[in-house]
N, C-alpha and C. Protein backbone atom coordinates (compact mmCIF):
# COMPACT_ATOMS: atom_id res chain seq x y z
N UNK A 1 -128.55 158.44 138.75
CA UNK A 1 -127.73 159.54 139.21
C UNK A 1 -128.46 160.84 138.91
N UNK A 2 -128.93 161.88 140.11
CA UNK A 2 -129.32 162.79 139.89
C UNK A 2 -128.61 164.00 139.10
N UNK A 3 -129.27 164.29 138.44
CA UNK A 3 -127.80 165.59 137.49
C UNK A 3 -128.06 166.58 138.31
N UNK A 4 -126.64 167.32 138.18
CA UNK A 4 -126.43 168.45 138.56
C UNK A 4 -125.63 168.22 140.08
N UNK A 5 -125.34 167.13 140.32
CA UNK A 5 -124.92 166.77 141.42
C UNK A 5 -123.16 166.33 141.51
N UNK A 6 -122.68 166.14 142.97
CA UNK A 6 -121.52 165.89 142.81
C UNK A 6 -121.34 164.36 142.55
N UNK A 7 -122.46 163.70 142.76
CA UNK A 7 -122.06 162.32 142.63
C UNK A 7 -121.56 162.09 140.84
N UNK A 8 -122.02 162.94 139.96
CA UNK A 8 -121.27 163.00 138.80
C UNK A 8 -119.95 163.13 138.36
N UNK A 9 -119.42 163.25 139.33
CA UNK A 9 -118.08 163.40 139.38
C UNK A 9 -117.19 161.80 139.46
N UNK A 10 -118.34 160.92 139.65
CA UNK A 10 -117.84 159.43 139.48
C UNK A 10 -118.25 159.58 137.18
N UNK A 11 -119.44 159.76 137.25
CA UNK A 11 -118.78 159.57 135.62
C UNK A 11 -118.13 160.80 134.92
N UNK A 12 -117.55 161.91 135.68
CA UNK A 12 -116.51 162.40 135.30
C UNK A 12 -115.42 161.92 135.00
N UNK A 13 -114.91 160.82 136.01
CA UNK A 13 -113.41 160.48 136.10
C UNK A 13 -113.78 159.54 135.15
N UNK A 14 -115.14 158.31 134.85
CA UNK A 14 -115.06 157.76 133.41
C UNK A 14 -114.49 158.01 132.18
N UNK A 15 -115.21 159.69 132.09
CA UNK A 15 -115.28 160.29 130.94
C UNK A 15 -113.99 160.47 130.28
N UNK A 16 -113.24 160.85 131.88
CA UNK A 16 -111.44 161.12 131.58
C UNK A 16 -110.93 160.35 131.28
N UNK A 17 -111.28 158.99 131.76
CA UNK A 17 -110.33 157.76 131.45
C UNK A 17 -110.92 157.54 130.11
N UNK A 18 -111.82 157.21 129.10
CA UNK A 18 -112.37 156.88 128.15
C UNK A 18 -112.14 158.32 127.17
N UNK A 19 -111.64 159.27 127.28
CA UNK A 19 -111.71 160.78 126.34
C UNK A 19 -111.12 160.28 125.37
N UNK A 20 -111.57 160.81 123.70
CA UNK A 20 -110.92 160.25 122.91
C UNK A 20 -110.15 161.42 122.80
N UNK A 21 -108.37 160.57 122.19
CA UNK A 21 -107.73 161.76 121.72
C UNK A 21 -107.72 161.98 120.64
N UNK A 22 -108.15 163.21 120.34
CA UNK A 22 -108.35 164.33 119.12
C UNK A 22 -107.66 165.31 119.19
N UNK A 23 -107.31 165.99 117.88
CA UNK A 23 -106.08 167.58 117.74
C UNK A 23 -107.49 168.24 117.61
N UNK A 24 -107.62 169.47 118.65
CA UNK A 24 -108.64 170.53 118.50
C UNK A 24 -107.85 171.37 118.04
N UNK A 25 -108.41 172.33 116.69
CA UNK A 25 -107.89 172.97 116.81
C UNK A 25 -108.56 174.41 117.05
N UNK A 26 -107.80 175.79 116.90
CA UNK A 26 -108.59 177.10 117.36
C UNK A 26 -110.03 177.20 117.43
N UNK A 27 -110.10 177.04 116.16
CA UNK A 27 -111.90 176.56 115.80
C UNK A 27 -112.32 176.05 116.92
N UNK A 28 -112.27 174.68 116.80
CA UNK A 28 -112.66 174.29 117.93
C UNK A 28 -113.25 174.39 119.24
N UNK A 29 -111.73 174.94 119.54
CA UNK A 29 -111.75 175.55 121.11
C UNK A 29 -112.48 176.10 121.53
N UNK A 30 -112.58 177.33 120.59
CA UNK A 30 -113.30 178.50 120.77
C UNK A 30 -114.77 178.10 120.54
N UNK A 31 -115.41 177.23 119.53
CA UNK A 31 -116.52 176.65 119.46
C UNK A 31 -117.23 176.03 120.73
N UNK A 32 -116.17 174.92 121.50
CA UNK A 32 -116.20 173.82 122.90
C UNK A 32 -116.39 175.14 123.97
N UNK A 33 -115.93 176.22 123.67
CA UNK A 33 -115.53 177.15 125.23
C UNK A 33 -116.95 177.87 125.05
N UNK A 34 -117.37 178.30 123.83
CA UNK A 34 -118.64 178.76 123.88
C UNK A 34 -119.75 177.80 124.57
N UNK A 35 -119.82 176.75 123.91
CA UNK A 35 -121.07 175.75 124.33
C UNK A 35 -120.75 175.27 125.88
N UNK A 36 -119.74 175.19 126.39
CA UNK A 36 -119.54 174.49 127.74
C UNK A 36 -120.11 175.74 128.27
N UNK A 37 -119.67 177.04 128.33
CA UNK A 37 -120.15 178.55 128.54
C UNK A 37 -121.65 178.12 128.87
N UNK A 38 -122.17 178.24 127.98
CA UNK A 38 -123.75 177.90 127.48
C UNK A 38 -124.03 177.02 128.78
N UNK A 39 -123.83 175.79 128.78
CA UNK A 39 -124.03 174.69 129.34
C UNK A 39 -123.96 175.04 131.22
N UNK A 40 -122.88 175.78 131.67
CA UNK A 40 -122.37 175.81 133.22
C UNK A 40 -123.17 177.01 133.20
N UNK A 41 -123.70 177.92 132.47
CA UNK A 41 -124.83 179.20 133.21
C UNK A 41 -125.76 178.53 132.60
N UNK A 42 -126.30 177.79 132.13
CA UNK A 42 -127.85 177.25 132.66
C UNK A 42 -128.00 176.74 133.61
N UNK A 43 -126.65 175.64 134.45
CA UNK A 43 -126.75 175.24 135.42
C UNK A 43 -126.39 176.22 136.47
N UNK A 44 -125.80 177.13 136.48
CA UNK A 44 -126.05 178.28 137.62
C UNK A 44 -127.32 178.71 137.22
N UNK A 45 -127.63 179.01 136.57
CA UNK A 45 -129.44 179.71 136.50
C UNK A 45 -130.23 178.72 137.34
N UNK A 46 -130.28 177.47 136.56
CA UNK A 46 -131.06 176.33 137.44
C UNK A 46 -130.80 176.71 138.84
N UNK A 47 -129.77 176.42 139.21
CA UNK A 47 -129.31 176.50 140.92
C UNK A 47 -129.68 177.61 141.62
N UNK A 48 -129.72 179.10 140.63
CA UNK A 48 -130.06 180.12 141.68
C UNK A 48 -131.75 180.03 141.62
N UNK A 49 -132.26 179.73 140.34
CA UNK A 49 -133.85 179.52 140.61
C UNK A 49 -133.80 178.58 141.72
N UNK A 50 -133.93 177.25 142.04
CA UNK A 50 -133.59 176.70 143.15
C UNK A 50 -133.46 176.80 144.40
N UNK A 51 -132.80 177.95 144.33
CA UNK A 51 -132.23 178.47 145.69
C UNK A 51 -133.04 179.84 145.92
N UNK A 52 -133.23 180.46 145.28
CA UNK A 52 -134.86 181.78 145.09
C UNK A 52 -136.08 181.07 145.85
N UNK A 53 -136.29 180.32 145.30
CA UNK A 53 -137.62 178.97 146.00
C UNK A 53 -137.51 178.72 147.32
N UNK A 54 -136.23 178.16 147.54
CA UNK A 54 -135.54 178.00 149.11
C UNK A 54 -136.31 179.24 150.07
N UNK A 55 -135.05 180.37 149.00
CA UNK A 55 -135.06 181.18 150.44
C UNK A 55 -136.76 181.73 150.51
N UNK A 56 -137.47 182.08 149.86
CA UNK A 56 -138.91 182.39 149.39
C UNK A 56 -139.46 181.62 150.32
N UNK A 57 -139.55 180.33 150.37
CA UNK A 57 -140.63 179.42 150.88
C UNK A 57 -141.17 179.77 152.15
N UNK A 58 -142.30 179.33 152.31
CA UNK A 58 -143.04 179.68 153.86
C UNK A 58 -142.16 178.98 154.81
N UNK A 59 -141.85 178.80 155.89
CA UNK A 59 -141.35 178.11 156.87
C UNK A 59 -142.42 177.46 157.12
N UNK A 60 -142.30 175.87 157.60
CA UNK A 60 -143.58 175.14 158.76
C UNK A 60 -143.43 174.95 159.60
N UNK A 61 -144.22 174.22 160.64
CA UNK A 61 -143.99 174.19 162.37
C UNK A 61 -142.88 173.58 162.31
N UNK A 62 -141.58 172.70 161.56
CA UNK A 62 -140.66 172.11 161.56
C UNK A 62 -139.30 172.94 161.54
N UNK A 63 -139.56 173.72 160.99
CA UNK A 63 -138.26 174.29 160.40
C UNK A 63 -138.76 176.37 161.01
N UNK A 64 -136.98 176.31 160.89
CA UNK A 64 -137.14 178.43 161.45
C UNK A 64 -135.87 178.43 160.83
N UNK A 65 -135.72 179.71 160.78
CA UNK A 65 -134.53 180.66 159.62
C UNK A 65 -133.59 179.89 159.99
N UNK A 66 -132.69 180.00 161.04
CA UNK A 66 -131.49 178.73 161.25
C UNK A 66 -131.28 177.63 160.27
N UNK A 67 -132.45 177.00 160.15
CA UNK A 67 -132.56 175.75 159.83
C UNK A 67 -132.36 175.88 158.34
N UNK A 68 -133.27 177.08 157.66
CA UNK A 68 -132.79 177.72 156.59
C UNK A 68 -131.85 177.90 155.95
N UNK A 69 -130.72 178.56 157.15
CA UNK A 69 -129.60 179.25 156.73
C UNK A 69 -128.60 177.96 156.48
N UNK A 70 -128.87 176.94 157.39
CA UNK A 70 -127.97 175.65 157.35
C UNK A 70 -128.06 174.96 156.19
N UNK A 71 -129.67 175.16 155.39
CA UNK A 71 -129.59 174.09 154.43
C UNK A 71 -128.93 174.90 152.84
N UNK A 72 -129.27 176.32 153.25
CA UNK A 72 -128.50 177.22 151.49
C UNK A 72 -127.01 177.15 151.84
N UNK A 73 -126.61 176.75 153.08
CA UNK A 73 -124.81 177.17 153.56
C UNK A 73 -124.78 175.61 152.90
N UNK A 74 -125.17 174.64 153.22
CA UNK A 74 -125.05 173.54 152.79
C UNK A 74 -125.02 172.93 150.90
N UNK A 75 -126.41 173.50 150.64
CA UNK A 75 -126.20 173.78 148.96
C UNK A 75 -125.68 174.27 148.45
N UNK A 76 -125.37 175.48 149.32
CA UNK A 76 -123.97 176.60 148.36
C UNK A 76 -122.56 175.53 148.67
N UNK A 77 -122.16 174.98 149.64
CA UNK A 77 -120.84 174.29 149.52
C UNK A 77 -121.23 173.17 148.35
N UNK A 78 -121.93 172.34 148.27
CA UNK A 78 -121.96 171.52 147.26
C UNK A 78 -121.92 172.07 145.87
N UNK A 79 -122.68 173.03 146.18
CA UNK A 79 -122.76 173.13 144.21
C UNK A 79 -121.40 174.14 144.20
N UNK A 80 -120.79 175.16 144.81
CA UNK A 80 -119.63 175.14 144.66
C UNK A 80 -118.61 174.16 144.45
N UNK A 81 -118.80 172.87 144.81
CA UNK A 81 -117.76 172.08 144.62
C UNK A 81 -117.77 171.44 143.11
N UNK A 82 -119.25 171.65 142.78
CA UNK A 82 -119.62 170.55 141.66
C UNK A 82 -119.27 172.07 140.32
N UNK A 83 -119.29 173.29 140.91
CA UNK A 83 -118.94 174.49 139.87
C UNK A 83 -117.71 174.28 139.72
N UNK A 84 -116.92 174.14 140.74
CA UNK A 84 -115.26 173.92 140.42
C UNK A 84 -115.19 173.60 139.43
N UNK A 85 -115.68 171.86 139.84
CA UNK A 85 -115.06 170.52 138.80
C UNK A 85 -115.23 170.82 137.23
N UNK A 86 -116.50 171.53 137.53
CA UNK A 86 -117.24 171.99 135.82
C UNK A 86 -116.04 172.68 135.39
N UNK A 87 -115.50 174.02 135.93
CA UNK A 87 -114.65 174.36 135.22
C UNK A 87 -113.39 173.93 134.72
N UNK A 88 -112.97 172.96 135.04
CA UNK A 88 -112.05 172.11 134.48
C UNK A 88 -112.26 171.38 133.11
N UNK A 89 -113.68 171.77 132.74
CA UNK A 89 -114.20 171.45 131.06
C UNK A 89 -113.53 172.42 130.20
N UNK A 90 -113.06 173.32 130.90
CA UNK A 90 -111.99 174.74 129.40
C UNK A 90 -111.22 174.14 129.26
N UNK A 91 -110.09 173.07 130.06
CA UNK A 91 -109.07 173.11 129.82
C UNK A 91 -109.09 171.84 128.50
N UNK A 92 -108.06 172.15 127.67
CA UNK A 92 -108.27 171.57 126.54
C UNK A 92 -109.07 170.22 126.51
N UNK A 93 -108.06 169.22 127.57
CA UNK A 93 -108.04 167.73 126.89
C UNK A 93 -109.83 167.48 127.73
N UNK A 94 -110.14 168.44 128.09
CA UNK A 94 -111.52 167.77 129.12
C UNK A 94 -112.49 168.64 128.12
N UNK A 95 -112.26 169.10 127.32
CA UNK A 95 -113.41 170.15 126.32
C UNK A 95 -114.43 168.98 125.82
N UNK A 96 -114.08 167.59 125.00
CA UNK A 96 -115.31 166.72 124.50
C UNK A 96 -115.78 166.28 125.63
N UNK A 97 -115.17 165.70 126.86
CA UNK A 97 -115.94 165.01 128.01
C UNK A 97 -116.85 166.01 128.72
N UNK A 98 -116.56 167.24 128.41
CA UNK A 98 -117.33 168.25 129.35
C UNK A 98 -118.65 168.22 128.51
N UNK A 99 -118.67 168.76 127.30
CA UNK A 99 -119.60 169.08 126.68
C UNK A 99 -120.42 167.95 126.51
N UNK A 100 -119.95 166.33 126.51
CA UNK A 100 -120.68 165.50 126.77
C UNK A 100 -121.68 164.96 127.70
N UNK A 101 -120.85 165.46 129.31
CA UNK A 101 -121.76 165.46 130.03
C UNK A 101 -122.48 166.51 130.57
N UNK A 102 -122.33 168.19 129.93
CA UNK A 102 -123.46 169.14 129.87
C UNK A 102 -124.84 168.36 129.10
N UNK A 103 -124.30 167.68 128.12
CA UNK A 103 -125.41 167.44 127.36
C UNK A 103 -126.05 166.36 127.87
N UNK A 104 -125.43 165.34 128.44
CA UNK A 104 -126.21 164.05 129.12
C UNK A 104 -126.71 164.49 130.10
N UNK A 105 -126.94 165.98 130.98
CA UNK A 105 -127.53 166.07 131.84
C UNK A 105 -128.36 167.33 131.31
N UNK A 106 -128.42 167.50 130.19
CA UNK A 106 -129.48 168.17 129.67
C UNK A 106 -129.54 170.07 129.92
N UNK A 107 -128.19 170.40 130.11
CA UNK A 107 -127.66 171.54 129.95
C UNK A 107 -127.67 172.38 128.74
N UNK A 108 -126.81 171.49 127.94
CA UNK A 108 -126.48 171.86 126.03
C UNK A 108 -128.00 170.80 125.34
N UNK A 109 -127.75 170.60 124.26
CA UNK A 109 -128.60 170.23 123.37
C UNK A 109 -128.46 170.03 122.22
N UNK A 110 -128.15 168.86 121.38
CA UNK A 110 -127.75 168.66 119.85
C UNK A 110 -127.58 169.57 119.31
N UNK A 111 -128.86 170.48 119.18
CA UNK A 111 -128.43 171.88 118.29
C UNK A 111 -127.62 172.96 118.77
N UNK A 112 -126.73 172.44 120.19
CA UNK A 112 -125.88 173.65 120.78
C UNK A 112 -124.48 173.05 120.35
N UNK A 113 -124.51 171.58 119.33
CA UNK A 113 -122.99 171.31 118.66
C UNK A 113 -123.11 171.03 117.42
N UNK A 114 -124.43 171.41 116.94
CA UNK A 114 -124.66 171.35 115.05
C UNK A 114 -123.55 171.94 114.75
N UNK A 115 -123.40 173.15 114.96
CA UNK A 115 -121.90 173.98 114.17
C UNK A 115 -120.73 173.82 114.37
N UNK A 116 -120.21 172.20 115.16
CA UNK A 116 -119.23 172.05 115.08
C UNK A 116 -118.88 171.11 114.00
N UNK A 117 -117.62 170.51 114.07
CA UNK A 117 -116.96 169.72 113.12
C UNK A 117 -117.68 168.81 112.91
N UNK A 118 -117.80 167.72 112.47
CA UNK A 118 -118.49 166.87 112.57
C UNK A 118 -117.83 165.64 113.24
N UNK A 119 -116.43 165.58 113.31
CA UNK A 119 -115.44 165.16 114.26
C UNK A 119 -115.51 165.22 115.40
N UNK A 120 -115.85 166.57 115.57
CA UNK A 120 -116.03 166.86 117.03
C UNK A 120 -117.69 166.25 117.61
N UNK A 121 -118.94 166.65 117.14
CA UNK A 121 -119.46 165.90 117.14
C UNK A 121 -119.93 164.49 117.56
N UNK A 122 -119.09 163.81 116.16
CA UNK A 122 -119.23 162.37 116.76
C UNK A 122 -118.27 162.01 117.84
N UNK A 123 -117.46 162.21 118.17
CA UNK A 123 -116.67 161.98 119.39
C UNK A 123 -117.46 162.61 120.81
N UNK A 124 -118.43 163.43 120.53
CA UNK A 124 -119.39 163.48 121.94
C UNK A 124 -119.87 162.51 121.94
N UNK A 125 -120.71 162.05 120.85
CA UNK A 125 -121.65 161.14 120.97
C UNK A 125 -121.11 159.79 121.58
N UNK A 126 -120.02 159.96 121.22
CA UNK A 126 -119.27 158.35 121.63
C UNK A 126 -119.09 158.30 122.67
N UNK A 127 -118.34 159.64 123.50
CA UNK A 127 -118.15 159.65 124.83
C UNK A 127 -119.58 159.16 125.30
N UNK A 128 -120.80 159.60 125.14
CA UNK A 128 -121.96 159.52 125.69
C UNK A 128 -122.38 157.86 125.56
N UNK A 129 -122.09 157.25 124.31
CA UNK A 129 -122.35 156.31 124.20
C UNK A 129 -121.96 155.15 125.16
């Protein structure tokens, strides 16, 4: 499964069905809302570098601006759809599954949940597991 894609949205709905339940509390939250933060603007950064390249590139005898415009109208609807879903990681009960799969697709990074609980923590890891 390529990351950053919508086909992730099949081990999204995993993640939901398998989420462990845990009491977050303020701490927490506010800890999960930072790092998911972290996690969904690297993947907009990724995407607009991406899409900089796109529009930049030379054209070849195959392709003219049209063809262009069809394929960023096309990437912008997808990764809009796949930005949605991301944001549905604030809302409480999706905060460990989100941050789990920022990190399985290499968004966040162990040391972007050292400072949490250690509860919190291992319950990523498990989701991931």
């Amino acid at each position: 499964m390529e990351k950053g894609t919508v086909a992730n949205s099949t081990f999204l709905i995993f993640l939901q069905k398998t989420q462990l339940t845990m009491e977050l509390n303020k701490t927490d939250k506010a800890q999960l809302k930072e790092i998911i933060k972290k996690g969904i603007l690297k993947l907009c950064k990724e995407w607009l570098e991406q899409t900089d390249k796109l529009i930049n590139k030379e054209f070849d005898n195959q392709e003219n601006e049209f063809d262009r415009c069809m394929e960023i109208t096309n990437r912008s609807r997808v990764f809009y759809k796949e930005a949605m879903m991301r944001e549905n990681y604030y809302r409480t009960q999706m905060m460990l599954s989100g941050a789990a799969e920022l990190l399985a697709d290499g968004y966040i990074s162990m040391d972007d949940i050292a400072d949490c609980r250690e509860e919190i923590q291992s319950s990523i890891k498990k989701i991931m597991a």
